[in-house]
Protein backbone atom coordinates (compact mmCIF):
# COMPACT_ATOMS: atom_id res chain seq x y z
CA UNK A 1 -41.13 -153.42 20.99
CA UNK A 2 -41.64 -152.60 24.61
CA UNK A 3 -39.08 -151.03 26.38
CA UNK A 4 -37.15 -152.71 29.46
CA UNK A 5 -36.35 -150.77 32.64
CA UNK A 6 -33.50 -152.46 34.42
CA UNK A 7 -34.62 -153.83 37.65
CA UNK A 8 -34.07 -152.12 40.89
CA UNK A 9 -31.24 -154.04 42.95
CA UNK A 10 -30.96 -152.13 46.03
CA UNK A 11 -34.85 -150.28 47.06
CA UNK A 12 -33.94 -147.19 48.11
CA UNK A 13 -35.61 -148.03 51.77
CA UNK A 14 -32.55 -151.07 52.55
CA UNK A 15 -30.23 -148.74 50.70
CA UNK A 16 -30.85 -146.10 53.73
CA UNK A 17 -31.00 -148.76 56.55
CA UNK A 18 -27.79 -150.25 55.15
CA UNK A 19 -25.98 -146.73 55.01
CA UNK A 20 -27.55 -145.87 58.33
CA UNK A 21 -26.03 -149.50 59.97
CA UNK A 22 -22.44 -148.63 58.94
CA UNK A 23 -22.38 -145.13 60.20
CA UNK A 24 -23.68 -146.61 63.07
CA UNK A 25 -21.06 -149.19 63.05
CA UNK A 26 -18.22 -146.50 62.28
CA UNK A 27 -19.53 -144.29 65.82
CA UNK A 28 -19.06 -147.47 67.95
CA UNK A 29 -15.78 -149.06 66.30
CA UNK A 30 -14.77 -145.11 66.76
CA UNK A 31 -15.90 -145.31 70.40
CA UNK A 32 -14.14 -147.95 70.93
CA UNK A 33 -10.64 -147.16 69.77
CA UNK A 34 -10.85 -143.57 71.56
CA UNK A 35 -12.37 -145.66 74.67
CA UNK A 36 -8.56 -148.27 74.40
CA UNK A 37 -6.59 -145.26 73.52
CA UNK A 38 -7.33 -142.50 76.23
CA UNK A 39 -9.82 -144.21 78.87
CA UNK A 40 -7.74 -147.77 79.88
CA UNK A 41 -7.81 -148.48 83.18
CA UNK A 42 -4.46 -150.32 83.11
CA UNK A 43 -2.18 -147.52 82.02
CA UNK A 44 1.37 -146.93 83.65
CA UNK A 45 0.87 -144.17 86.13
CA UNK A 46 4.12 -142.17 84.92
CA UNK A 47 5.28 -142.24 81.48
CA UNK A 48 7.29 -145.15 80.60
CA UNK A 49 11.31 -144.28 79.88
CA UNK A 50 11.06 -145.12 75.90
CA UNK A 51 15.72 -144.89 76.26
CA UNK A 52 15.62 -147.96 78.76
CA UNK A 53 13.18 -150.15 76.52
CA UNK A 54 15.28 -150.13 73.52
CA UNK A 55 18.18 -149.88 75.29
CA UNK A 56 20.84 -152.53 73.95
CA UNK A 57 23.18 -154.28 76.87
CA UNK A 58 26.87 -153.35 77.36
CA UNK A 59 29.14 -155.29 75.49
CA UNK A 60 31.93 -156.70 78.08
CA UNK A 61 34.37 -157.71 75.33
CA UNK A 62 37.56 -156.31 76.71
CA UNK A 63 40.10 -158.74 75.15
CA UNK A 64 42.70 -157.15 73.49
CA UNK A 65 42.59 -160.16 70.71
CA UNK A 66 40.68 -158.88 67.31
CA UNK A 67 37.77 -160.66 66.37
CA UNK A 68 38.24 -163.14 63.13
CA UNK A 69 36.15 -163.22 60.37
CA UNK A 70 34.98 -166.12 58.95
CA UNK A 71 37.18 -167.66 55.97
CA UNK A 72 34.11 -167.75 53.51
CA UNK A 73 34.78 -166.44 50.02
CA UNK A 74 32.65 -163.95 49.03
């Protein structure tokens, strides 16, 4: 009987070439977010009033007649 060494998938030399791709991948997706985050061009000059965008509008119901509900059964 002669014995059987599983075959080698991955050689060790595409392994490191494939590890060293992503990293290098990861540094310039990295780059990129800190680049959209912190280095826009485009930015507001002050800092936007965060109250005033989710600000609902007034409500100018002033009648003094109460609001019916619908006559659904529930």
């Amino acid at each position: 009987m002669h014995s059987t060494k599983p075959p080698n998938l991955v050689p060790a030399q595409r392994l490191r070439w494939e590890i060293g791709a992503a990293l290098l991948l990861k540094v310039l997706l990295l780059f990129g977010l800190w680049f959209l985050i912190f280095r826009w061009q485009e930015r507001p000059a002050g800092k936007p009033d965060i109250a005033a965008h989710f600000a609902l509008p007034a409500a100018h119901n002033f009648s003094s007649q109460p609001i019916k509900e619908s006559d659904h059964v529930r």
